[in-house]
Protein backbone atom coordinates (compact mmCIF):
# COMPACT_ATOMS: atom_id res chain seq x y z
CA UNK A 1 19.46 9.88 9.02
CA UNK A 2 17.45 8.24 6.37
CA UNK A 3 15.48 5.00 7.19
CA UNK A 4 16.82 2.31 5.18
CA UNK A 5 13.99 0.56 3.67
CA UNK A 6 15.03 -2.84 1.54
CA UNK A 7 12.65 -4.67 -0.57
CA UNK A 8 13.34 -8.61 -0.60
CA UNK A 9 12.41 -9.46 -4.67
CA UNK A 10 11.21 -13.10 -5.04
CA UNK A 11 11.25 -13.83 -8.38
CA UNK A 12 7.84 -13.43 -10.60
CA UNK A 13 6.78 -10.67 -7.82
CA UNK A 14 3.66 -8.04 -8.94
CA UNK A 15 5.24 -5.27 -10.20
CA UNK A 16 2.39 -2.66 -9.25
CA UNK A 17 2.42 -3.83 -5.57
CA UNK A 18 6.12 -3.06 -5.41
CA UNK A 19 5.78 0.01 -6.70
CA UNK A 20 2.73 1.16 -4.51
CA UNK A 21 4.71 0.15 -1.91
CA UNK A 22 8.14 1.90 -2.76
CA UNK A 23 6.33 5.51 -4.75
CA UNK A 24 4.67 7.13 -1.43
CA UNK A 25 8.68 7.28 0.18
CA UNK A 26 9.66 8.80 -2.88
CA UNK A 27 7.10 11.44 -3.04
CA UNK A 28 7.04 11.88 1.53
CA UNK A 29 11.45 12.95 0.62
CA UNK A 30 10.30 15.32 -1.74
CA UNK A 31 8.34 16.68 1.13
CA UNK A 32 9.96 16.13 4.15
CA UNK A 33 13.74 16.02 3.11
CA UNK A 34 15.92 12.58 2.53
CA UNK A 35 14.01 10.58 5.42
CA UNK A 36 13.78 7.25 3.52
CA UNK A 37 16.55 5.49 1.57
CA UNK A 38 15.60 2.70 -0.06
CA UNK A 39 17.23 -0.72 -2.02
CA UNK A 40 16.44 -3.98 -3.79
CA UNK A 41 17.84 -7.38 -2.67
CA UNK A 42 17.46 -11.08 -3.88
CA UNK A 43 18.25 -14.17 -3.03
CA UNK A 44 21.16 -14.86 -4.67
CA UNK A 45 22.29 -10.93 -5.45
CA UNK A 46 20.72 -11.46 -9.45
CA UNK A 47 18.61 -9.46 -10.71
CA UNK A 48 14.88 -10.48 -10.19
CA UNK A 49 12.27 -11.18 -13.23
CA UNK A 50 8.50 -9.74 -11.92
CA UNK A 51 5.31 -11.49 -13.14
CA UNK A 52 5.29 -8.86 -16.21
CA UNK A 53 8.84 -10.21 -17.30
CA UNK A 54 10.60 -6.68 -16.71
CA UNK A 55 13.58 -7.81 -14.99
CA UNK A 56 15.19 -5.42 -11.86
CA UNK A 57 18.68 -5.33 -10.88
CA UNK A 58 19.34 -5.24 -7.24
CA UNK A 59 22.16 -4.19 -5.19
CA UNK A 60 23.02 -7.43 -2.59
CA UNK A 61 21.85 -10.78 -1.78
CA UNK A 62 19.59 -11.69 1.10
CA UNK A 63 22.86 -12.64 3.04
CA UNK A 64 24.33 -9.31 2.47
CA UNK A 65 21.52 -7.48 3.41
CA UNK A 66 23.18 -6.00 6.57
CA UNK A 67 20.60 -4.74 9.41
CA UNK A 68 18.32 -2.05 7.39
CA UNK A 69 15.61 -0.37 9.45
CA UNK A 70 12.84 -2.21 7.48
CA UNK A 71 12.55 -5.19 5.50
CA UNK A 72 9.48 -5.98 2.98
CA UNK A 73 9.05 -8.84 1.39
CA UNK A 74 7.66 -8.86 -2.38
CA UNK A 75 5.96 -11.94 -4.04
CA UNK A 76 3.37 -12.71 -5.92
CA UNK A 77 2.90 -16.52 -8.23
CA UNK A 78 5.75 -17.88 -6.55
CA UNK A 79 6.49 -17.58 -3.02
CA UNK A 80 7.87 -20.85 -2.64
CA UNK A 81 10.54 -19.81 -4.48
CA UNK A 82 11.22 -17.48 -1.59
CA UNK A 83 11.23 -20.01 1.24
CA UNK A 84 14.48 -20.98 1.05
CA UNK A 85 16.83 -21.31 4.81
CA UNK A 86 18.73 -18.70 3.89
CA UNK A 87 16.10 -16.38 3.69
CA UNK A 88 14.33 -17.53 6.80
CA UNK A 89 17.46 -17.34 8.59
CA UNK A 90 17.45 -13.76 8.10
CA UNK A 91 14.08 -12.93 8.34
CA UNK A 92 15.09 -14.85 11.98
CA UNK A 93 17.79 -12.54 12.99
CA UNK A 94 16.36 -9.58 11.59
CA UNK A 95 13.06 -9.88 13.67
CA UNK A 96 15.41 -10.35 16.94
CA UNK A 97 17.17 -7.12 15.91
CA UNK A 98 13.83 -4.98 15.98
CA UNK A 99 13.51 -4.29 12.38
CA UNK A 100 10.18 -3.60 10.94
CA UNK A 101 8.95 -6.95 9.06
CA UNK A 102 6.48 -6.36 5.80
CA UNK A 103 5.43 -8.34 2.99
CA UNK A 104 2.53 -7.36 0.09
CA UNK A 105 0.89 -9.78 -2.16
CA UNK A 106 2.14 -13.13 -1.09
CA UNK A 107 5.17 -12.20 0.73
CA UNK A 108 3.24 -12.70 3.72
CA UNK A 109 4.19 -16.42 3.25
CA UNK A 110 7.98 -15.48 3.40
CA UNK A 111 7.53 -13.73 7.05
CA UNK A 112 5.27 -16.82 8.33
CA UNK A 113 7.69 -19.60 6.93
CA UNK A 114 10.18 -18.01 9.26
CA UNK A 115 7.66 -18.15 12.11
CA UNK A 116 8.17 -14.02 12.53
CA UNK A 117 4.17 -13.79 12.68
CA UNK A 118 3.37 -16.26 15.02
CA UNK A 119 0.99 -14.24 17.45
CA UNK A 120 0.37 -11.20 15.31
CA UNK A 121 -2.67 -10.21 12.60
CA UNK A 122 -1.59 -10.41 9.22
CA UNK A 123 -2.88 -10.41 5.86
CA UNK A 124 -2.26 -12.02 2.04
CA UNK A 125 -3.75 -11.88 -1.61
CA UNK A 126 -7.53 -13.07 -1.29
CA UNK A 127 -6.83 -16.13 -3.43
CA UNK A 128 -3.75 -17.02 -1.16
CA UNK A 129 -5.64 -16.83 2.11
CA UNK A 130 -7.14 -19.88 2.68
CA UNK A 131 -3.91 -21.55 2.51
CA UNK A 132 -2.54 -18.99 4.43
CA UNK A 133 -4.98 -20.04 7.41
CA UNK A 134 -4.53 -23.94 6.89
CA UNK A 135 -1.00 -23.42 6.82
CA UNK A 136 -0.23 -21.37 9.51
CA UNK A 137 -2.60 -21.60 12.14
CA UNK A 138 -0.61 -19.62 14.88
CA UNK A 139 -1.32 -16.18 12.61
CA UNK A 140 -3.93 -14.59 13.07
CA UNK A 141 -4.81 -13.47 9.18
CA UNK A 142 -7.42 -10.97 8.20
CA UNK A 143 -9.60 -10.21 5.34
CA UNK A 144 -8.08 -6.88 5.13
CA UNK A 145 -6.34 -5.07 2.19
CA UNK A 146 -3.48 -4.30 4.84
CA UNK A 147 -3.11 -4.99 8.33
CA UNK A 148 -0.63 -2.76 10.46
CA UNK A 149 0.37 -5.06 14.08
CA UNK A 150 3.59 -3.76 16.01
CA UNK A 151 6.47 -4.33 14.33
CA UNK A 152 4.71 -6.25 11.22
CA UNK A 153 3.19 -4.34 8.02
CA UNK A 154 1.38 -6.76 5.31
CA UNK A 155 -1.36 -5.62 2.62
CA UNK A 156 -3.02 -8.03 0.50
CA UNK A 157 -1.06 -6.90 -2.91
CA UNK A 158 -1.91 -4.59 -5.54
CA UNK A 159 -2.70 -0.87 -4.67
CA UNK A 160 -3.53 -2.24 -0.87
CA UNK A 161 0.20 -2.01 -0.56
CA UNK A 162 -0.35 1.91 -1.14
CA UNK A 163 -2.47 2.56 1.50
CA UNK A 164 -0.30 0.27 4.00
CA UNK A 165 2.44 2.50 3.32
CA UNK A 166 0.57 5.29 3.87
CA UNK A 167 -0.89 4.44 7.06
CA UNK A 168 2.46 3.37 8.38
CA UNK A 169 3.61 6.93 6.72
CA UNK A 170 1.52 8.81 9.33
CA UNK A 171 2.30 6.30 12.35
CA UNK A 172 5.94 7.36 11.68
CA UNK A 173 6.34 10.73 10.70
CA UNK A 174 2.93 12.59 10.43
CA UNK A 175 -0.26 12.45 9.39
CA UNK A 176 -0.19 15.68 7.24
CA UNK A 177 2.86 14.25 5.44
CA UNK A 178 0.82 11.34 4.73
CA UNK A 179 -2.29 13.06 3.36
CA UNK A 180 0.10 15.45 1.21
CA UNK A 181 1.80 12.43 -0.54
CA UNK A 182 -1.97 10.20 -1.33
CA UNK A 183 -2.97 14.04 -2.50
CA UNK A 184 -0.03 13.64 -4.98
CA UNK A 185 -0.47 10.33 -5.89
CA UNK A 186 -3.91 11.60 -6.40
CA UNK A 187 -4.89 8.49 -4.31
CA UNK A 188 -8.32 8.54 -2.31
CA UNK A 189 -7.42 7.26 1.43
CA UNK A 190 -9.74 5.95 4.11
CA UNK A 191 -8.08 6.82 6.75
CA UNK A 192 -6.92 4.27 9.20
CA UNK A 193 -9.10 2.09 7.59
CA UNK A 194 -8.43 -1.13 6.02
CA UNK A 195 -10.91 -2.63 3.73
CA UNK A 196 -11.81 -6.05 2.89
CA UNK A 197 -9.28 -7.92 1.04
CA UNK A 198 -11.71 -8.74 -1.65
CA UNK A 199 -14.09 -6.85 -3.23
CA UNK A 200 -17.36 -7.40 -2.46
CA UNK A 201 -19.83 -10.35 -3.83
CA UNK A 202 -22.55 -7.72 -5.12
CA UNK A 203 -19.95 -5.69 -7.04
CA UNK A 204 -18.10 -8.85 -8.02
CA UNK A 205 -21.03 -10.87 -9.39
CA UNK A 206 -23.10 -7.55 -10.13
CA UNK A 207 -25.84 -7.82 -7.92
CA UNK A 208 -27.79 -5.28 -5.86
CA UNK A 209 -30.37 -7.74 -4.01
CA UNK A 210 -29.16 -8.04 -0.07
CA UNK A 211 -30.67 -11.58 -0.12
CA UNK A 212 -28.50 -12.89 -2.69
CA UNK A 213 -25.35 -11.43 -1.57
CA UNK A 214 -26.07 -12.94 2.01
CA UNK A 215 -26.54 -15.79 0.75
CA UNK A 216 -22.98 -15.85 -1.32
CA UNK A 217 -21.46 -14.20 1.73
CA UNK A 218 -22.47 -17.35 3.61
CA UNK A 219 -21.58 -19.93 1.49
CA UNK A 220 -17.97 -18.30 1.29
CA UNK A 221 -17.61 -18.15 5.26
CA UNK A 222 -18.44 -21.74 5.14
CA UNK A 223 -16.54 -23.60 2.93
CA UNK A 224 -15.16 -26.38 5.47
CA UNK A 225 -18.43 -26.62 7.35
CA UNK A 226 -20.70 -26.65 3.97
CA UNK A 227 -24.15 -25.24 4.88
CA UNK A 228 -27.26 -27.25 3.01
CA UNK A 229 -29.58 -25.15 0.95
CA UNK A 230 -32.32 -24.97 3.75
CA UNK A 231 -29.81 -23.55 6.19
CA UNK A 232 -28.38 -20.53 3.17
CA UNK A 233 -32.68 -20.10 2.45
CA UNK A 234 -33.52 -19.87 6.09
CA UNK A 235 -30.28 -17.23 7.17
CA UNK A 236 -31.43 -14.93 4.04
CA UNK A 237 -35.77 -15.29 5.25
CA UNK A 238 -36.20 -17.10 2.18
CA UNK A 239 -37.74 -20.63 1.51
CA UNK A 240 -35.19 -23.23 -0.57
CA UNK A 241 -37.48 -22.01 -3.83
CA UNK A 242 -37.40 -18.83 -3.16
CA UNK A 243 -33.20 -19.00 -3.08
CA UNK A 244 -32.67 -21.24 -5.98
CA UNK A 245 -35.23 -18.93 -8.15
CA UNK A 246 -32.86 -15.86 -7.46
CA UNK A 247 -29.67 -17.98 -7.92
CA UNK A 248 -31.17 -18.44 -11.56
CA UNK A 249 -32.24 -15.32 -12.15
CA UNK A 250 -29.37 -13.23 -11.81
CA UNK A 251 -26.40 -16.23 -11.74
CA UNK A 252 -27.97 -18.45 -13.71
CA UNK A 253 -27.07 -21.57 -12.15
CA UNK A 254 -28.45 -23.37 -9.15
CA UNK A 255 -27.33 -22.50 -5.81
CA UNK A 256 -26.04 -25.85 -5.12
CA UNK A 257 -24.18 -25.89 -8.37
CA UNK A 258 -22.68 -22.32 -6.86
CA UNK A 259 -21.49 -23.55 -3.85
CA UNK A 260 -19.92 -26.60 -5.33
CA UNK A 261 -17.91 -24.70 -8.01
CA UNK A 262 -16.88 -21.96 -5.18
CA UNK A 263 -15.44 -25.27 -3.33
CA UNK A 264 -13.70 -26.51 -5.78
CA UNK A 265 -12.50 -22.76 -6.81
CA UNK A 266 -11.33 -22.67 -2.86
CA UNK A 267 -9.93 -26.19 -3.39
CA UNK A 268 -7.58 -25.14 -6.58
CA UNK A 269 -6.09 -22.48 -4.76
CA UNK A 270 -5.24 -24.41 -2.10
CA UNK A 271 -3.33 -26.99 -3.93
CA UNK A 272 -1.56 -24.18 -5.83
CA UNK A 273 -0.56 -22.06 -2.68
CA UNK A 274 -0.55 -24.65 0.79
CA UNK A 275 1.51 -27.63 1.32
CA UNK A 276 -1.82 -29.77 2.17
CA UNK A 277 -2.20 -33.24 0.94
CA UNK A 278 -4.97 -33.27 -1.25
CA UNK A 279 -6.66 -35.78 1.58
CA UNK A 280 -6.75 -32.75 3.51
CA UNK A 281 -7.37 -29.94 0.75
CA UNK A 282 -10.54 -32.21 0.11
CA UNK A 283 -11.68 -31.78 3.70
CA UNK A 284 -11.08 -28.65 4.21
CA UNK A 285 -13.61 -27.97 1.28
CA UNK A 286 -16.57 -29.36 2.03
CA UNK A 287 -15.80 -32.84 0.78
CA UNK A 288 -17.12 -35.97 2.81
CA UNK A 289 -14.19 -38.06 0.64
CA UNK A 290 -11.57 -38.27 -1.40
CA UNK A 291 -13.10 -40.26 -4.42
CA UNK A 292 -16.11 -37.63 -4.19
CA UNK A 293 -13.14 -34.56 -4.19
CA UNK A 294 -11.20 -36.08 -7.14
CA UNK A 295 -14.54 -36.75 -9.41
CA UNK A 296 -15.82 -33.32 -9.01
CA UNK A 297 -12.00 -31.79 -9.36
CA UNK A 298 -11.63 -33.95 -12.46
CA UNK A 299 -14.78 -33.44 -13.85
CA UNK A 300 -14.20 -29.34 -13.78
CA UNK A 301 -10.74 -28.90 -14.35
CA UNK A 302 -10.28 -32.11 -16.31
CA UNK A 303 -7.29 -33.71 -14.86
CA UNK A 304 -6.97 -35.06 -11.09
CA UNK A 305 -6.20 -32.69 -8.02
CA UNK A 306 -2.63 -34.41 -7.52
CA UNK A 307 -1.64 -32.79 -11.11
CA UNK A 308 -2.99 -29.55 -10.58
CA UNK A 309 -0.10 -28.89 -7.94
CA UNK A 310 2.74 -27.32 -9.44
């Protein structure tokens, strides 16, 4: 029989990463016979608006969904409006039944509000992931476009949730299959191989010189615990001059002006995507206190961090 695969719809979910996620079972039937079925539920049995405004009918309601051999959770802006009891209830009895729990883009949230990924690696979208780790300390999440752990699937959104599906394609039914459907979807894989979630901080900020990319790489692993600029200068074999001259010549800005806006850039997301206080959003940016968090917020974004949370 075919597996029945739903996908949960949370309203203003990416469009492409529930279609990168739903295309490679299309193409593996036309392959290997009718071995996937697949179906759209929502919360309350409507039809679901995605973040492009192209609205998609489903079939059921989360409460209907009945005991399919996979659920996958698809959000993207919004996940709170996901979070609801009913919905974790589910996601609650579902997990006891054995059925295979995934989420792309921000659905991630969904699974861990339930408490189904307690004690296994998971991933989220790159700007959702530090709230993802504040929030739920008990997952263990991953910088990885797509992380595959047991009975739990979750790529970082996007075309990650391609190769996720992909990957769990060969896990499940073969390799070759796999291969044959990226080689229709004229899709590239690495195989077994998940990348990072973001792209890198040369190609990102256009830089080829190691130094300066070590340099950014550290200042991103160490938001909470800021590094001063001797410490950045001495990891990279560079004197504080030395670092601040390449900081200007390809960024243009000073490296402490880099770090702070990267902070604060950490810090918006965070207050858009966790349930921190902004006490502890603050902290867990670098920030010795509040009053110094709220005049450097205010001063970039021009209104105080308690109004920047929707």
């Amino acid at each position: 029989m075919a597996r029945d695969i739903a996908f949960l719809l949370v309203p203003r979910f990416s469009m492409i990463a529930l279609f990168s996620a739903l295309e490679p079972l299309r193409v593996a039937n036309r392959f290997a016979g009718d071995v996937f079925a697949w179906r759209f539920v929502s919360m309350d049995g409507e039809a679901v608006i995605a973040s492009n405004g192209i609205p998609v009918s489903v079939t059921a309601s989360i409460e209907d969904i009945g005991r399919p051999d996979a659920l996958i959770t698809c959000a993207s802006y919004d996940q709170e409006a996901g979070m609801t009891r009913a919905v974790f209830n589910e996601l609650r009895r579902l997990a006891r039944n054995g059925t295979l729990l995934g989420a792309v883009d921000t659905g991630a949230f969904l699974l861990a509000g339930a408490g189904v990924l307690d004690g296994y690696r998971a991933t989220c979208h790159w700007e959702t992931l530090p709230a993802f780790r504040e929030s739920y300390p008990d997952i263990d999440a991953a910088e990885e476009t797509y992380v595959l752990d047991r009975g739990r699937i979750t790529a970082s959104g996007g075309a990650a949730a391609l190769d996720m599906m992909l990957d769990w394609l060969g896990s499940i039914e073969s390799e070759a299959l796999a291969q044959k459907v990226a080689d229709t979807l004229v899709h590239t894989r690495h195989l077994n191989h998940p990348g990072e979630a973001r792209v890198p901080a040369g190609s990102r900020y256009l830089i080829d010189d190691g130094r300066l990319v070590k340099a950014i790489r550290l200042m991103e692993e160490h938001v909470e615990d800021r590094l001063t600029l001797k410490d950045v200068a001495a990891s990279t074999d560079l004197s504080s001059r030395q670092l601040e001259r390449l900081f200007r010549q390809h960024l243009h800005v000073t490296p402490v002006a880099f770090y702070r806006q990267m902070r604060l850039d950490r810090a918006h997301r965070l207050l858009i995507y966790s349930r921190l206080s902004v006490r502890d959003v603050a902290l867990a940016t670098g920030f010795s206190t509040l009053a110094e968090f709220s005049r450097a917020f205010k001063q970039k974004y021009g209104r105080p961090p308690s109004h920047a949370r929707r």
